[in-house]
C-alpha atoms as a PDB file:
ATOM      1  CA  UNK A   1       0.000   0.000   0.000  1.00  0.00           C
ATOM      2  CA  UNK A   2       1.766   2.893   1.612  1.00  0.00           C
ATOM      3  CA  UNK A   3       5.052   3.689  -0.540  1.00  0.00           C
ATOM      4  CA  UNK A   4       3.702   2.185  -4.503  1.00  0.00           C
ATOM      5  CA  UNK A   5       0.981   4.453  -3.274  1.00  0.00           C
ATOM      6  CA  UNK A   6       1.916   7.819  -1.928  1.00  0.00           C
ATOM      7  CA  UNK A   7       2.567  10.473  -4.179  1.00  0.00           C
ATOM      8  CA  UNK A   8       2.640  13.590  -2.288  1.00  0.00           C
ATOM      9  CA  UNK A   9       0.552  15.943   0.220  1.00  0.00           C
ATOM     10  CA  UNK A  10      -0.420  19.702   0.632  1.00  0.00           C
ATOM     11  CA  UNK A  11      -1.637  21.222   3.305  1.00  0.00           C
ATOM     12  CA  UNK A  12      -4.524  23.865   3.326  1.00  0.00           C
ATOM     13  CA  UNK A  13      -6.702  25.887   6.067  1.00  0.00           C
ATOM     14  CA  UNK A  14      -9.319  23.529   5.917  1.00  0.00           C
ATOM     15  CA  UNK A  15      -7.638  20.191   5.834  1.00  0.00           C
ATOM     16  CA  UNK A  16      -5.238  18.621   3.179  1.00  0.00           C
ATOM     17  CA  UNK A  17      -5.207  16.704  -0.175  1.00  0.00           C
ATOM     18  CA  UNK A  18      -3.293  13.632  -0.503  1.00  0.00           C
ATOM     19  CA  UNK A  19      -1.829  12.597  -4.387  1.00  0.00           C
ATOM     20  CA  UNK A  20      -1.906   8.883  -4.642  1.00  0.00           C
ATOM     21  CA  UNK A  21      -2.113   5.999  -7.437  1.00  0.00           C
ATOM     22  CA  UNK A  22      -6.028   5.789  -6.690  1.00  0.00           C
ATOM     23  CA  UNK A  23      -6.131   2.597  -3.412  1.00  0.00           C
ATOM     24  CA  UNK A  24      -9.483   1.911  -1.856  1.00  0.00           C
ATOM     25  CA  UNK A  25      -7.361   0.413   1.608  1.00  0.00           C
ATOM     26  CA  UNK A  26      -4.953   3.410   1.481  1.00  0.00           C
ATOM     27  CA  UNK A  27      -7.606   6.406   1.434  1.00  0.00           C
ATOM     28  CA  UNK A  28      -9.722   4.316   4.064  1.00  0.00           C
ATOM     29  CA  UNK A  29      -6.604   4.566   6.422  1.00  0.00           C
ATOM     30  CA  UNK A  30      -5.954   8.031   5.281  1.00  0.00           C
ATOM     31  CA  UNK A  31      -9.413   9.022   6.445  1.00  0.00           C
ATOM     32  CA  UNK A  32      -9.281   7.135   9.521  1.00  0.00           C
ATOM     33  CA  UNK A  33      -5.939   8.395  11.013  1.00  0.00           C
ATOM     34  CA  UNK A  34      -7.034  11.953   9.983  1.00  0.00           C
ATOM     35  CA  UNK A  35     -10.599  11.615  11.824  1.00  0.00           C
ATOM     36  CA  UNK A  36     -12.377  14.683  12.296  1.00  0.00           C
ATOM     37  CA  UNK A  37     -10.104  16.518   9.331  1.00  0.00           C
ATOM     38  CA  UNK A  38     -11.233  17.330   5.615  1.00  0.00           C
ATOM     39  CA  UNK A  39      -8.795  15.095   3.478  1.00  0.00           C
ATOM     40  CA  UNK A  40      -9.093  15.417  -0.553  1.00  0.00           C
ATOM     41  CA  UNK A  41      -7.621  12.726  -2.438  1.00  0.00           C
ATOM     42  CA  UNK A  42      -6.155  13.502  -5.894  1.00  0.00           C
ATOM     43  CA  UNK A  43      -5.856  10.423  -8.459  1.00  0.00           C
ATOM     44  CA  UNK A  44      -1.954  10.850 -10.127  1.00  0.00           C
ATOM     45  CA  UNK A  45      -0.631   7.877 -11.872  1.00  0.00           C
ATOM     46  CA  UNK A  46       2.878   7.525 -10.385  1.00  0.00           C
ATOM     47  CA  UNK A  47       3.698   7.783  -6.670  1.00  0.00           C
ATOM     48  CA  UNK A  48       6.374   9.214  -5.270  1.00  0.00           C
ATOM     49  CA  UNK A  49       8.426   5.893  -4.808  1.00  0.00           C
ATOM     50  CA  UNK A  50       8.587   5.744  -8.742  1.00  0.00           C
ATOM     51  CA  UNK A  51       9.377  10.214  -8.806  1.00  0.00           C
ATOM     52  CA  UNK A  52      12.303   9.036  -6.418  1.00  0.00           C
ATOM     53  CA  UNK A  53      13.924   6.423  -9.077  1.00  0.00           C
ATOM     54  CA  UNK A  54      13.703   8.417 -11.192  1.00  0.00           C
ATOM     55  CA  UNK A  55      15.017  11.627  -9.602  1.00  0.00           C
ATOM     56  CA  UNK A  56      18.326   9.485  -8.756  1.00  0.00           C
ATOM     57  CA  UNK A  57      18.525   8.228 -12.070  1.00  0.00           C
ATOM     58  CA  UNK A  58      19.089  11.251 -13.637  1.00  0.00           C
ATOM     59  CA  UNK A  59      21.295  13.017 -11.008  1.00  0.00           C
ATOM     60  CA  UNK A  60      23.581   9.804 -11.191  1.00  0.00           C
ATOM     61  CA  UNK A  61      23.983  10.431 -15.456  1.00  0.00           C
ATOM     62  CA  UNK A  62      27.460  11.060 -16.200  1.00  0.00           C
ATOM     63  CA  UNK A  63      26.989  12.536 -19.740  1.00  0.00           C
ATOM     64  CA  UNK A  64      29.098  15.388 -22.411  1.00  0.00           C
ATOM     65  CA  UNK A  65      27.843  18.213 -23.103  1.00  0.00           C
ATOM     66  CA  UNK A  66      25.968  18.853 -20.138  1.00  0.00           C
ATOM     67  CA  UNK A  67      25.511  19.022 -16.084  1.00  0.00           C
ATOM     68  CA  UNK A  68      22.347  18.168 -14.293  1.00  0.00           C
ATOM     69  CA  UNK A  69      22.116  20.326 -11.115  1.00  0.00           C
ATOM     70  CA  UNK A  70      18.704  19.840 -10.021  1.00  0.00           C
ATOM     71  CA  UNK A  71      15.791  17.389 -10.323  1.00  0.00           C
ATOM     72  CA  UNK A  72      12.789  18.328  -8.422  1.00  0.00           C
ATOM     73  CA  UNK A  73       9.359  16.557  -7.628  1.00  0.00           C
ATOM     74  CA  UNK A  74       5.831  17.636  -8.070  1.00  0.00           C
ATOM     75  CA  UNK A  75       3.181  16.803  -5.349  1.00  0.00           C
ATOM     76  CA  UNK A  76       1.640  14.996  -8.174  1.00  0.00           C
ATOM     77  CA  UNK A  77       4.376  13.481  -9.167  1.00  0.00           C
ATOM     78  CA  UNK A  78       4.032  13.798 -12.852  1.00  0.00           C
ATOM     79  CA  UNK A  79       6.928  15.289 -14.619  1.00  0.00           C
ATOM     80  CA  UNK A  80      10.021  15.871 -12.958  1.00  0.00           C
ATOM     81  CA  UNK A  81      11.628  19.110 -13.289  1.00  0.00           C
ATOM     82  CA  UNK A  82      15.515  18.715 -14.294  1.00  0.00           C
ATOM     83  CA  UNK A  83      17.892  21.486 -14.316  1.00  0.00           C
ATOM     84  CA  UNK A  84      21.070  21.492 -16.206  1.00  0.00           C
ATOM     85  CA  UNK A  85      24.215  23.281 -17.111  1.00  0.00           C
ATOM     86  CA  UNK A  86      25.739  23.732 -20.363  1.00  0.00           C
ATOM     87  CA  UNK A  87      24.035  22.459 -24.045  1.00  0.00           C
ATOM     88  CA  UNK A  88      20.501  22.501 -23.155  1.00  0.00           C
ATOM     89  CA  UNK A  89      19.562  20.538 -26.936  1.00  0.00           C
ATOM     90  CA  UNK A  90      21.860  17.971 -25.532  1.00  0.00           C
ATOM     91  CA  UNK A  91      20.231  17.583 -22.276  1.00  0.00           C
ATOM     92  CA  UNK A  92      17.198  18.077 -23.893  1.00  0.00           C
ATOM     93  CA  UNK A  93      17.356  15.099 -26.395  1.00  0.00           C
ATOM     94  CA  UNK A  94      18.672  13.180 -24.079  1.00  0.00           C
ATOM     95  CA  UNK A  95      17.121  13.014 -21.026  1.00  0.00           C
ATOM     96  CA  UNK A  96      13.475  12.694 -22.987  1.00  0.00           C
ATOM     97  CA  UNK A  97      15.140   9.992 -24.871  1.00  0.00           C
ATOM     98  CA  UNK A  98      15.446   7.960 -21.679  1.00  0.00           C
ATOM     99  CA  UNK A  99      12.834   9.036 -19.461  1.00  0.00           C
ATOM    100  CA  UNK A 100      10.135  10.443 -22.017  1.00  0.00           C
ATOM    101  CA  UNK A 101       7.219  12.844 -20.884  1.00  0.00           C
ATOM    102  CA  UNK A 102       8.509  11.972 -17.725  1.00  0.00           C
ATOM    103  CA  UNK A 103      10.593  15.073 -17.557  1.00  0.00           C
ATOM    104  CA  UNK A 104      11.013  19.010 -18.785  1.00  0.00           C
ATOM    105  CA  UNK A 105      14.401  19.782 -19.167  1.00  0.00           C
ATOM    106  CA  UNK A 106      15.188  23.647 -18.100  1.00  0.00           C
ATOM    107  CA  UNK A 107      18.487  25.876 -18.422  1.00  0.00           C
ATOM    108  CA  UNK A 108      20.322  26.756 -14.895  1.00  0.00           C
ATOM    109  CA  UNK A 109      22.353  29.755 -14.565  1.00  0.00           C
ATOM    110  CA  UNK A 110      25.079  29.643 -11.900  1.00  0.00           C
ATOM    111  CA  UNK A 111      24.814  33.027 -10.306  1.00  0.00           C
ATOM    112  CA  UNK A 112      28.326  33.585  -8.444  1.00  0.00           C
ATOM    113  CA  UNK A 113      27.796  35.448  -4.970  1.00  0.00           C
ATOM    114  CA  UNK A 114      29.658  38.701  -4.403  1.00  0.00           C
ATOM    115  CA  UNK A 115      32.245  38.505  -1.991  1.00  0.00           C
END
């Protein structure tokens, strides 16, 4: 249940909303742990389990051309935002290549802080 489930959570002034791969069990013991407490569930298609292999995946690339810096997750864990330094086509063609719609590859600047 729990992990091939969980996708992500955000918190609101009325309550929360859970992301999850759509579980009967797992939103039944959502709702009964957070008794008394508006809980939305959200259907997404990945959890976050799946985001995470992912996520190291693509920091571990050694590759030419280009650096990733950065690889963040969505609550919904959708499509994982990379960042990268240096030929952004390269990156570009391929990190879709290998991980698809999975991903949206972005330019990073290195800003250097005055000292």
């Amino acid at each position: 249940m729990g992990p091939k489930v969980y996708s992500g959570i955000s918190l609101e002034s009325d309550g929360f909303t859970v992301y999850r791969v759509p579980d009967a069990g797992f939103d039944a013991k959502v709702r009964e742990l957070a008794a008394g407490t508006t809980v939305r569930f959200r259907d997404t298609r990945y959890s976050h389990q799946d985001a995470e292999r992912i996520r190291q995946d693509v920091m571990g690339m050694t590759t030419t051309g280009f650096d990733v810096s950065s690889v963040s997750i969505p609550q919904d864990c959708e499509v994982l935002k990379v960042g990268v330094r240096g030929d952004l086509a390269t990156a570009k063609r391929t990190l879709e290549a290998r991980f698809g719609a999975r991903v949206r590859v972005e330019a990073r600047t290195v800003v250097p802080v005055a000292g």
